[in-house]
Protein backbone atom coordinates (compact mmCIF):
# COMPACT_ATOMS: atom_id res chain seq x y z
CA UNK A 1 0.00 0.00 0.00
CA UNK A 2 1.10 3.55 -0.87
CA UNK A 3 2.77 5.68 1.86
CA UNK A 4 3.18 9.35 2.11
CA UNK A 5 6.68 10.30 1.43
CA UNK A 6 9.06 13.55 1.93
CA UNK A 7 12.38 12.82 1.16
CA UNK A 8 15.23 15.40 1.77
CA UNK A 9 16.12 17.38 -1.35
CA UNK A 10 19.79 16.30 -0.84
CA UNK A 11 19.42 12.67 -0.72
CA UNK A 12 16.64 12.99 -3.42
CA UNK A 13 19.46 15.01 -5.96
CA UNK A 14 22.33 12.24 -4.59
CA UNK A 15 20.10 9.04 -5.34
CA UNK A 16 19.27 10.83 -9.13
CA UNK A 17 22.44 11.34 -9.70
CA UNK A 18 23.33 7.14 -9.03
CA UNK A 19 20.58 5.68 -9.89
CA UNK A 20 21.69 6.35 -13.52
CA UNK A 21 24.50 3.59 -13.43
CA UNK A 22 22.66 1.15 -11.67
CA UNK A 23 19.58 1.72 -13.86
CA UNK A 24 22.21 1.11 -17.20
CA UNK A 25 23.84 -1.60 -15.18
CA UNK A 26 20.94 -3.76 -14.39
CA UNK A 27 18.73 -3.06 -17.84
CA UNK A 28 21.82 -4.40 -19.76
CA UNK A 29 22.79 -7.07 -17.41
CA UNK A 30 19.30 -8.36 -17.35
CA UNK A 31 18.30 -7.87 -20.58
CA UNK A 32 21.20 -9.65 -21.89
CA UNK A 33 20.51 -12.49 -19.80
CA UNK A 34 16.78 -12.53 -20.60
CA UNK A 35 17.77 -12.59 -24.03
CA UNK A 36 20.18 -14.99 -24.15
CA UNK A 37 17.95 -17.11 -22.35
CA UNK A 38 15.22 -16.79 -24.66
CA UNK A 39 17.22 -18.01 -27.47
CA UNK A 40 18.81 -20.78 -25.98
CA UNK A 41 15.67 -22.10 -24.39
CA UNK A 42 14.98 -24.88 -27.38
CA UNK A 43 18.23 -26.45 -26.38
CA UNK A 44 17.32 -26.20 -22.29
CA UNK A 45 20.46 -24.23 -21.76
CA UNK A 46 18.15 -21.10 -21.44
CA UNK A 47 16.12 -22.78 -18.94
CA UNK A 48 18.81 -22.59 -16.10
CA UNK A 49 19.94 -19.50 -16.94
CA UNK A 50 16.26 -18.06 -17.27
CA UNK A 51 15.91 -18.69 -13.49
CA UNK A 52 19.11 -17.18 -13.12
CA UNK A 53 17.54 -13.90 -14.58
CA UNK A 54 15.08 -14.26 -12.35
CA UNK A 55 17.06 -14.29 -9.26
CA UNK A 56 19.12 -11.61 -10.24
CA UNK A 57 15.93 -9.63 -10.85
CA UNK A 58 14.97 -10.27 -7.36
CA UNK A 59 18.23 -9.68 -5.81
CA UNK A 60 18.70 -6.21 -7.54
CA UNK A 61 14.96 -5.47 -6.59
CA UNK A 62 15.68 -6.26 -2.70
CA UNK A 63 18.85 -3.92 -2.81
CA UNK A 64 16.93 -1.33 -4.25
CA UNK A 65 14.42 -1.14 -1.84
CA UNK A 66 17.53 -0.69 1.03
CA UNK A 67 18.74 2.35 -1.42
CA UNK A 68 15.43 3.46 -1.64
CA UNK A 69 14.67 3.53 2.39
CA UNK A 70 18.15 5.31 2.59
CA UNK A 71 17.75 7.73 -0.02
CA UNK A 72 13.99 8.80 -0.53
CA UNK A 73 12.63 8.00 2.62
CA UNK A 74 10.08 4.91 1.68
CA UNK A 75 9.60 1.64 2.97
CA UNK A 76 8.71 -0.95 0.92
CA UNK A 77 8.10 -4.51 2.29
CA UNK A 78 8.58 -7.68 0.26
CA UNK A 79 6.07 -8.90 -1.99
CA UNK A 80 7.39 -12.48 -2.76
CA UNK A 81 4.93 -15.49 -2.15
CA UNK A 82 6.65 -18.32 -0.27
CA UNK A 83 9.44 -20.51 -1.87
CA UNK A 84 8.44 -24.66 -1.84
CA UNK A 85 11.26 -26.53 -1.52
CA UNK A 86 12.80 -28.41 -4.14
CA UNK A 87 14.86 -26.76 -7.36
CA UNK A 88 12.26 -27.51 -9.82
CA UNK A 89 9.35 -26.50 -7.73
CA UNK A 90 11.46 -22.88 -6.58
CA UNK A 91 12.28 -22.32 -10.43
CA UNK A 92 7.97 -22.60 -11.03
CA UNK A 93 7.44 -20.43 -8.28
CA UNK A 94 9.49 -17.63 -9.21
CA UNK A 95 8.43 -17.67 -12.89
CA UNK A 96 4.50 -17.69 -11.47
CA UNK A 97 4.75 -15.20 -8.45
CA UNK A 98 3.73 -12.04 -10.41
CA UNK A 99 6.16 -9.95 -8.20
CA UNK A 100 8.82 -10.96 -10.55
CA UNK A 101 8.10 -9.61 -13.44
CA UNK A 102 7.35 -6.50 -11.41
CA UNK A 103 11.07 -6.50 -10.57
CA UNK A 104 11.80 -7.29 -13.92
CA UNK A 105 9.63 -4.38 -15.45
CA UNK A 106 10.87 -1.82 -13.02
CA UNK A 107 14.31 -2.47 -14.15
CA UNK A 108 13.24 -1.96 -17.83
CA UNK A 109 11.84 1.39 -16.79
CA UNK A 110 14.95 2.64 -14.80
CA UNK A 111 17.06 2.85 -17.62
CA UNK A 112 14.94 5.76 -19.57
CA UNK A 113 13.55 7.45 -16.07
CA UNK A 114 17.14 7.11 -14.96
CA UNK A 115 18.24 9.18 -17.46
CA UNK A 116 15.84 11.74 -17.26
CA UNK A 117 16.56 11.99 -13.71
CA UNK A 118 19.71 12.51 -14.22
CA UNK A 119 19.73 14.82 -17.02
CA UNK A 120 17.02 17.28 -15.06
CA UNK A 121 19.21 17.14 -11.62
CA UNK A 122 22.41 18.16 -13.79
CA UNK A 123 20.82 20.95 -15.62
CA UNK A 124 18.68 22.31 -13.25
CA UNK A 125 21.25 22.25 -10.44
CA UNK A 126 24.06 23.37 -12.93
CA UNK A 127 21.72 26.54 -13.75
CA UNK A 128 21.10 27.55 -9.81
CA UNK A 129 24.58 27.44 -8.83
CA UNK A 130 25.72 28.80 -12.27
CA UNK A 131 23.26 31.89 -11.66
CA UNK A 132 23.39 32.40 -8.11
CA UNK A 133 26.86 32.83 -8.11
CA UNK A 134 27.34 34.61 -11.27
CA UNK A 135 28.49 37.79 -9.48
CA UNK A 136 31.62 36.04 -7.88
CA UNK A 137 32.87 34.61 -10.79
CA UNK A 138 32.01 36.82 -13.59
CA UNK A 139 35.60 38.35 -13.80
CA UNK A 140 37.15 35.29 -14.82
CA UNK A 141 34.78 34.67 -17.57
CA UNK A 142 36.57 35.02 -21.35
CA UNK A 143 33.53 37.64 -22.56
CA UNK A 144 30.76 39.18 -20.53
CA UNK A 145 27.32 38.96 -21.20
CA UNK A 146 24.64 40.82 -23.04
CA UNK A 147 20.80 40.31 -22.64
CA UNK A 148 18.58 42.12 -25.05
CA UNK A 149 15.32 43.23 -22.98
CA UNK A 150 11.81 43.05 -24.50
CA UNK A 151 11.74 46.46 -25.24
CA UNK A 152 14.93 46.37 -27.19
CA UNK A 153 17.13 47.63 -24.50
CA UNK A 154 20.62 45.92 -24.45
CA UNK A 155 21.66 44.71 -20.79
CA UNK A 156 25.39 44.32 -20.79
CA UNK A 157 26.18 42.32 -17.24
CA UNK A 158 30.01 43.37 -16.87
CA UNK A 159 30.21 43.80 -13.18
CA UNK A 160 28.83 42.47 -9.84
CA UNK A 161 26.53 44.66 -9.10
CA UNK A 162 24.73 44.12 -12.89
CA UNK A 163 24.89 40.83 -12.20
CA UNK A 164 22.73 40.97 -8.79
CA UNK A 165 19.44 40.79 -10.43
CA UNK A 166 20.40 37.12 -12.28
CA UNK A 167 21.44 35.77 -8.78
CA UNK A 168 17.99 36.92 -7.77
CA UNK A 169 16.73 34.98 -11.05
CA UNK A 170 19.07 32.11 -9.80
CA UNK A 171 17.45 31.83 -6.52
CA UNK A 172 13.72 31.92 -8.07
CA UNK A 173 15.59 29.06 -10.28
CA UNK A 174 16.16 27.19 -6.91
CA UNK A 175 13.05 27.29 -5.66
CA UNK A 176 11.52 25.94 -8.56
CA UNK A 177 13.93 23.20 -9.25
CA UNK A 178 13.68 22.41 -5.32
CA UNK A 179 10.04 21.84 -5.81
CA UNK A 180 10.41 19.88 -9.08
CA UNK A 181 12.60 17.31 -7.99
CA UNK A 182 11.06 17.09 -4.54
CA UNK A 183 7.83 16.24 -6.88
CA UNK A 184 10.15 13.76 -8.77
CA UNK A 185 11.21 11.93 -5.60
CA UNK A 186 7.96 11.34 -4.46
CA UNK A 187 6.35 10.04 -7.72
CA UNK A 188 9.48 7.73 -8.05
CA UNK A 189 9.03 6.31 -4.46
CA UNK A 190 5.19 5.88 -5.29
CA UNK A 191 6.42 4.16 -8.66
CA UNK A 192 8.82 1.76 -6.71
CA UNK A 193 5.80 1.07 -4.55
CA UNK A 194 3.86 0.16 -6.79
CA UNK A 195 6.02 -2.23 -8.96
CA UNK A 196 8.56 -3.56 -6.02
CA UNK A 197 6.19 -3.96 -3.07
CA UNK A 198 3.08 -6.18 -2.72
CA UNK A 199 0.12 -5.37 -5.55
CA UNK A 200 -3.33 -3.97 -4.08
CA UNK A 201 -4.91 -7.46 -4.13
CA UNK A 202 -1.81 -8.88 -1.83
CA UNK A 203 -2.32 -6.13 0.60
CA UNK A 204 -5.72 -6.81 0.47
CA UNK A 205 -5.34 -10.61 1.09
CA UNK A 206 -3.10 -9.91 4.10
CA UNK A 207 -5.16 -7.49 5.71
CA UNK A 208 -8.30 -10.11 5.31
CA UNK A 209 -6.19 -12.43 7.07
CA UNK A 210 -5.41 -10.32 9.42
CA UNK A 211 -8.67 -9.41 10.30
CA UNK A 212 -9.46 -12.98 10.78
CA UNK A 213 -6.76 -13.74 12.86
CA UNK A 214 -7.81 -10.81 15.05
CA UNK A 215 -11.44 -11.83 14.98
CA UNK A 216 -10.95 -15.00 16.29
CA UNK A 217 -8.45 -14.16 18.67
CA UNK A 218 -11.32 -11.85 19.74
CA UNK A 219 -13.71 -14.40 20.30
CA UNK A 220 -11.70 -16.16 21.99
CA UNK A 221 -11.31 -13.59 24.51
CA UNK A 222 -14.81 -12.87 24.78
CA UNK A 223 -15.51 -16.60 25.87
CA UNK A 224 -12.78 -16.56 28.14
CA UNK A 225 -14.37 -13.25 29.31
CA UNK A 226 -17.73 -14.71 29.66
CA UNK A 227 -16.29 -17.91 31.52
CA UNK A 228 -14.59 -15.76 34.37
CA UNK A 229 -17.75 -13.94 35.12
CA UNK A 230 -20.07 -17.01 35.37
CA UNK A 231 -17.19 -18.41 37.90
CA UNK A 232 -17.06 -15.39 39.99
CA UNK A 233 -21.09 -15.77 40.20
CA UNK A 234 -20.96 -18.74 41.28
CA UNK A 235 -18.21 -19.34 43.36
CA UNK A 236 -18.61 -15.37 44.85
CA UNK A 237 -21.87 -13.76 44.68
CA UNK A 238 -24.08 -16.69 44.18
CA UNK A 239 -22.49 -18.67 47.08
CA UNK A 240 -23.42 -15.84 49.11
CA UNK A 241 -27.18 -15.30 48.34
CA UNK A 242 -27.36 -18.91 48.68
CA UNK A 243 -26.23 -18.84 52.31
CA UNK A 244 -28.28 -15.74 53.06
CA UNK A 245 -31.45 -17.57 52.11
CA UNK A 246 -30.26 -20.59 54.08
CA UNK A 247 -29.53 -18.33 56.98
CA UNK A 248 -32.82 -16.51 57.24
CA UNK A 249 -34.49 -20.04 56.32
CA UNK A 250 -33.15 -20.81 59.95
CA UNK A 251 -33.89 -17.76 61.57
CA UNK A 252 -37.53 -18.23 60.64
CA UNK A 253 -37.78 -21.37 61.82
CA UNK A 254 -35.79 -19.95 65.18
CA UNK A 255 -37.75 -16.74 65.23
CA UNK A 256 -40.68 -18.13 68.21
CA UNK A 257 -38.71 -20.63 69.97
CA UNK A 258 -35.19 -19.07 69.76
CA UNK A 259 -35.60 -15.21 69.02
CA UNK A 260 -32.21 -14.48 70.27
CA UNK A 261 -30.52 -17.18 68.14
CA UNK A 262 -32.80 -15.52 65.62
CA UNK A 263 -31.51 -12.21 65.58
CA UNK A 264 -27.93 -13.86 65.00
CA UNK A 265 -28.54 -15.69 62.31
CA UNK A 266 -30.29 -12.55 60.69
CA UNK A 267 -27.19 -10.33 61.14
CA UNK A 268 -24.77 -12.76 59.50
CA UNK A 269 -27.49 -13.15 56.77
CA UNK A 270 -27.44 -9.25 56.33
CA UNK A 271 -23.16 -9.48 56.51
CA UNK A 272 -23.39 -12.10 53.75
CA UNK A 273 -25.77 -9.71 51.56
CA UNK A 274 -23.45 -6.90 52.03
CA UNK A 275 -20.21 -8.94 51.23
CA UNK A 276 -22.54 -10.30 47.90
CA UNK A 277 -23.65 -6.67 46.63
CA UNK A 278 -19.44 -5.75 46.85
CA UNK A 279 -18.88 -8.56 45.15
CA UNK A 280 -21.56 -8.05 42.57
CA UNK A 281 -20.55 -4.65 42.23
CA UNK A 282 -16.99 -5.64 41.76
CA UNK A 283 -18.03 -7.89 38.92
CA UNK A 284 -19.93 -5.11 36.96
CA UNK A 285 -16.47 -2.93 37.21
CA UNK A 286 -14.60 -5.89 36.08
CA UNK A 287 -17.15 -5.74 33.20
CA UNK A 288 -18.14 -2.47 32.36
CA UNK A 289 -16.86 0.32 35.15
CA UNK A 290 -19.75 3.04 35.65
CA UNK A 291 -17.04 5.71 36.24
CA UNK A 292 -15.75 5.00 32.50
CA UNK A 293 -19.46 5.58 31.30
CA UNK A 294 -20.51 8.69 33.35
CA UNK A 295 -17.22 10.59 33.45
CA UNK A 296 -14.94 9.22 30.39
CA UNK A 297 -11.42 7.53 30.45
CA UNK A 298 -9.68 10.47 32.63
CA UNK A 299 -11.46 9.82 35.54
CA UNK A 300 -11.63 6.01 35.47
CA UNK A 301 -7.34 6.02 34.54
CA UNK A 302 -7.39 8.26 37.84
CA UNK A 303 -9.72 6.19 39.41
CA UNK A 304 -7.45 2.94 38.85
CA UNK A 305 -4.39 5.40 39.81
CA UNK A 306 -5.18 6.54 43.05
CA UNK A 307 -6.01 2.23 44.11
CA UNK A 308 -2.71 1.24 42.73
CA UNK A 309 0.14 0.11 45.34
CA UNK A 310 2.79 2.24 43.52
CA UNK A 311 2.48 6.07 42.69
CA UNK A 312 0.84 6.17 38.86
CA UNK A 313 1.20 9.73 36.75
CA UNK A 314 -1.56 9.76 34.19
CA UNK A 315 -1.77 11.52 31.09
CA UNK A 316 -5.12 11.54 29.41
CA UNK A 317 -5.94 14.13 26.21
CA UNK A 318 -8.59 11.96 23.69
CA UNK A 319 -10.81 14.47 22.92
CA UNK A 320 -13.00 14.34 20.99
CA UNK A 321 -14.25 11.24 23.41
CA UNK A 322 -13.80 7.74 21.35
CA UNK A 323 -16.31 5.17 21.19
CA UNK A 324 -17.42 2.88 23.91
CA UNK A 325 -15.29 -0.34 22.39
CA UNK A 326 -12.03 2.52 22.47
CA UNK A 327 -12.64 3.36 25.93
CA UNK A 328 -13.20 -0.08 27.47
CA UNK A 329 -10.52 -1.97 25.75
CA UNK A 330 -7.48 1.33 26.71
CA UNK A 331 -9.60 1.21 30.45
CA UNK A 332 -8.92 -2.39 30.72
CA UNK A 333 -5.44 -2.65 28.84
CA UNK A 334 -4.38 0.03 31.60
CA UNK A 335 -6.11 -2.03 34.62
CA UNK A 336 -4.66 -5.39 33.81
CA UNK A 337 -1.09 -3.44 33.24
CA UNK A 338 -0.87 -1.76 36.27
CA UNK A 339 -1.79 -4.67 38.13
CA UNK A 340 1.12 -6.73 36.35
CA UNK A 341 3.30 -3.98 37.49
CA UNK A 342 2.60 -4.34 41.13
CA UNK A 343 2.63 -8.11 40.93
CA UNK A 344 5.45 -8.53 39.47
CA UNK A 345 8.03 -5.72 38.13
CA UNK A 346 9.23 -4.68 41.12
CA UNK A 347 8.62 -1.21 39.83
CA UNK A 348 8.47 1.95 42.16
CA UNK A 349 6.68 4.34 39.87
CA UNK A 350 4.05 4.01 36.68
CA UNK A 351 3.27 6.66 34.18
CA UNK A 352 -0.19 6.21 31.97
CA UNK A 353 -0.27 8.38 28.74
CA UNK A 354 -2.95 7.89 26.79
CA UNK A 355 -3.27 10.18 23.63
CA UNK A 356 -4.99 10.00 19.80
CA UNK A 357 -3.41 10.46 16.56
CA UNK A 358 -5.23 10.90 13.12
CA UNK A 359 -7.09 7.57 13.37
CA UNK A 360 -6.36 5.62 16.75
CA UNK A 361 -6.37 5.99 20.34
CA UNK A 362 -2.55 4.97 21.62
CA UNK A 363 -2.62 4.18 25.26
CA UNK A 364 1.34 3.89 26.78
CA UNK A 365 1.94 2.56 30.10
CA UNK A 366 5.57 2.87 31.68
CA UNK A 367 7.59 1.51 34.67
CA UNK A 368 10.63 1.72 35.70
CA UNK A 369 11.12 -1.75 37.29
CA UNK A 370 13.39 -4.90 36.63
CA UNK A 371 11.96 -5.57 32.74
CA UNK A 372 12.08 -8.88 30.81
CA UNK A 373 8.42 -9.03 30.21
CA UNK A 374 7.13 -10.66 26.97
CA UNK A 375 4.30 -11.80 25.45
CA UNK A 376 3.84 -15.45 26.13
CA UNK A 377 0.88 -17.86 25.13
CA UNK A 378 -1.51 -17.53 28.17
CA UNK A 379 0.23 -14.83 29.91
CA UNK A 380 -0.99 -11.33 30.88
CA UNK A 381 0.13 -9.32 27.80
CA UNK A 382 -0.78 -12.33 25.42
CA UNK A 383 -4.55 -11.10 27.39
CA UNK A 384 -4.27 -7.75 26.32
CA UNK A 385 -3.12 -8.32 22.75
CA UNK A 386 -6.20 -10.69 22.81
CA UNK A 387 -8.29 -7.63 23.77
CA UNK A 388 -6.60 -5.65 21.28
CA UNK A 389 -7.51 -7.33 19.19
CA UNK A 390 -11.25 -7.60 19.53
CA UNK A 391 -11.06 -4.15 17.80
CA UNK A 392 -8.18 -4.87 15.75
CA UNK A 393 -5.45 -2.98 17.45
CA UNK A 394 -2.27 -3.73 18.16
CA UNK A 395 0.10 -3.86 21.31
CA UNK A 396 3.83 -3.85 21.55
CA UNK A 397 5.79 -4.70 24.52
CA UNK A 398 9.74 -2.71 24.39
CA UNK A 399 11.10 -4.14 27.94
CA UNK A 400 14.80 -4.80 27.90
CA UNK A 401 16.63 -6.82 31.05
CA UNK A 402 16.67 -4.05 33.59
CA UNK A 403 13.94 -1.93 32.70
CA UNK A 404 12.74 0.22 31.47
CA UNK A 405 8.97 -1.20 30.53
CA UNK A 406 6.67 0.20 27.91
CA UNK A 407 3.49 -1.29 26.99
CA UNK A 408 2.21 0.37 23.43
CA UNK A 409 -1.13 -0.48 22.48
CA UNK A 410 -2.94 1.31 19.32
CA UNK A 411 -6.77 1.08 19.14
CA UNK A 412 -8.36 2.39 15.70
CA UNK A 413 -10.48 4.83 16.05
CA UNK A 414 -12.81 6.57 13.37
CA UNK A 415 -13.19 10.28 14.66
């Protein structure tokens, strides 16, 4: 997929001014070899040395796309299809995979563009610095020069200060040619998208199976969501309404005979109801916190702050305020981090930022304890990357052997 793109002007006017002998290096090199291989096909050596064209198509295309991350700013991932294994099946699958002929073609084209490229950087930079400068230089020149105006005035430039206006003219030169070539970059790197990286239809395909993978990871969270709550029921809250009803049951059947026995079992009947509603109430946080629906993700990150063990600074700017799904899944990310900092990072202070870009919420929670935490099957971050992904985003763990820890996670968000 296409990428914005602004290169530097210098490294844009350096890689025009190269990519002229690797463009005539490769188109001869290849095209010789394509060829050759062509016409010596009916006698099978061609064959061999076809998907040794191929290759070397390939090859030239990866180290391009290095020069062209170095040079114009662009990255462009790899668009080859898996290799089988065997010779014969490899030599199939690179004469099938449609990225190399892509390679192939853009190699064809770099030989003509090339030179254009390297024709308009010469001239137009050869102008600039041949006009700005005209006044420093224009003593050593064999003649000096004469302009005839439109009226029919002749403009004899024989000293440095005549020659101040065509630095001027120079400089106007220089902003033009600046723009030009930065234009030039950028439709180059979009061309080199377009023929070395993956076509539409792969990005497409990747991104569907993406989604997938990212739905079903989803669901799977969900049930695994839906399978803690009915255990907390029953082992918590339902244990305890159970053994309130049993308990006033008794003191019913107490209430004549034994009122004072009675009045017992009735206040550890109305303890156990109490202890049930915190419970319950500490299962609807653990499901959807009222704070997070009446007063936004602020107060329910400061809410979460002020119960953890360690000192938290939080950071909260997502205005305007994202979508429900946003909110619960950065409330929750935050809430299970925080607690995996107290359990087990030895950490002694936590920040929380949690700001929005164009097009995603981006929720960052630092400590500064012992590190080493990764994402493992089952774990606590493999949770949140589960949760992530019920909304397709994305988290990323940085946490090197002595800390620093930073847990990025980016939630899409349509504004």
């Amino acid at each position: 997929m296409a990428t914005r793109v602004n290169p530097n002007i210098g490294r844009i006017s350096g890689y025009f001014l190269l990519n002229l002998v690797t463009g005539i290096f490769w188109f001869v090199l290849l095209v010789t070899l394509g060829a050759v291989s062509v016409g010596t096909a009916v006698i099978w050596v061609g064959i061999p040395l076809g998907v040794l064209t191929m290759a070397l198509a390939r090859g030239a295309a990866s180290a391009e796309r290095v020069w062209l991350r170095a040079a114009l700013g662009v990255d462009i991932p790899r668009p080859y299809r898996p290799l089988p294994e065997g010779v014969t099946a490899r030599a199939k699958a690179l004469a099938k995979d449609p990225a190399t002929w892509r390679d192939f073609a853009y190699w064809l084209i770099m030989l003509p563009l090339g030179a254009l490229e390297f024709s308009l950087t010469v001239a137009l930079w050869s102008a600039v610095l041949g006009t700005v400068f005209l006044p420093f230089y224009l003593h050593w020149l064999p003649a000096t020069w004469e302009v005839t105006l439109p009226d029919g005035t002749l403009w004899l430039i024989d000293s440095f200060a005549k020659a101040l206006p065509v630095s001027a003219l120079g400089l106007l030169l220089g902003v033009l040619a600046y723009r030009l070539l930065k234009a030039l970059g950028r439709g180059h790197a979009l061309l080199a998208q377009s023929l070395l990286g993956p076509s539409r239809y792969d990005v497409l395909e990747a991104k569907a199976e993406h989604l997938s993978a990212s739905r079903a990871r989803g669901v799977e969270a969900a049930e695994a969501e839906r399978r803690r709550i009915e255990r907390d029921l029953h082992d918590g809250a339902q244990q305890r309404l159970v053994a309130v009803a049993m308990g006033l049951g008794r003191a019913r059947g107490k209430m004549e005979s034994d009122p004072d026995a009675a009045r017992e079992l009735i206040a550890e009947a109305h303890a156990d109801a109490k202890l049930a509603i915190s419970e319950l109430r500490d299962l609807a946080r653990g499901i959807y916190p009222s704070v997070l629906g009446d007063r936004g993700l602020d107060a329910a990150l400061s809410s979460l702050a002020a119960r953890s063990p360690i000192p938290v600074e939080v950071e909260v700017d997502v205005e305007p305020r994202p979508p429900t799904a946003v909110e619960s899944t950065a409330y929750f990310t935050v809430a299970e981090s925080l607690t995996n900092i107290a359990k087990h990072s030895g950490a002694t202070q936590a920040r929380v930022q949690v700001s929005r870009t164009e097009n995603s919420v981006v929720v960052e929670v630092t400590d500064n304890g012992r590190g080493g935490a990764e994402v493992r099957p089952g774990g606590g971050l493999a949770g949140l990357a589960d949760r992530a992904a019920t909304i397709d985003g994305v988290v990323v763990v940085v946490s090197p052997i002595g800390g620093p820890t930073v847990i990025r996670t980016e939630l899409p968000c349509a504004w």
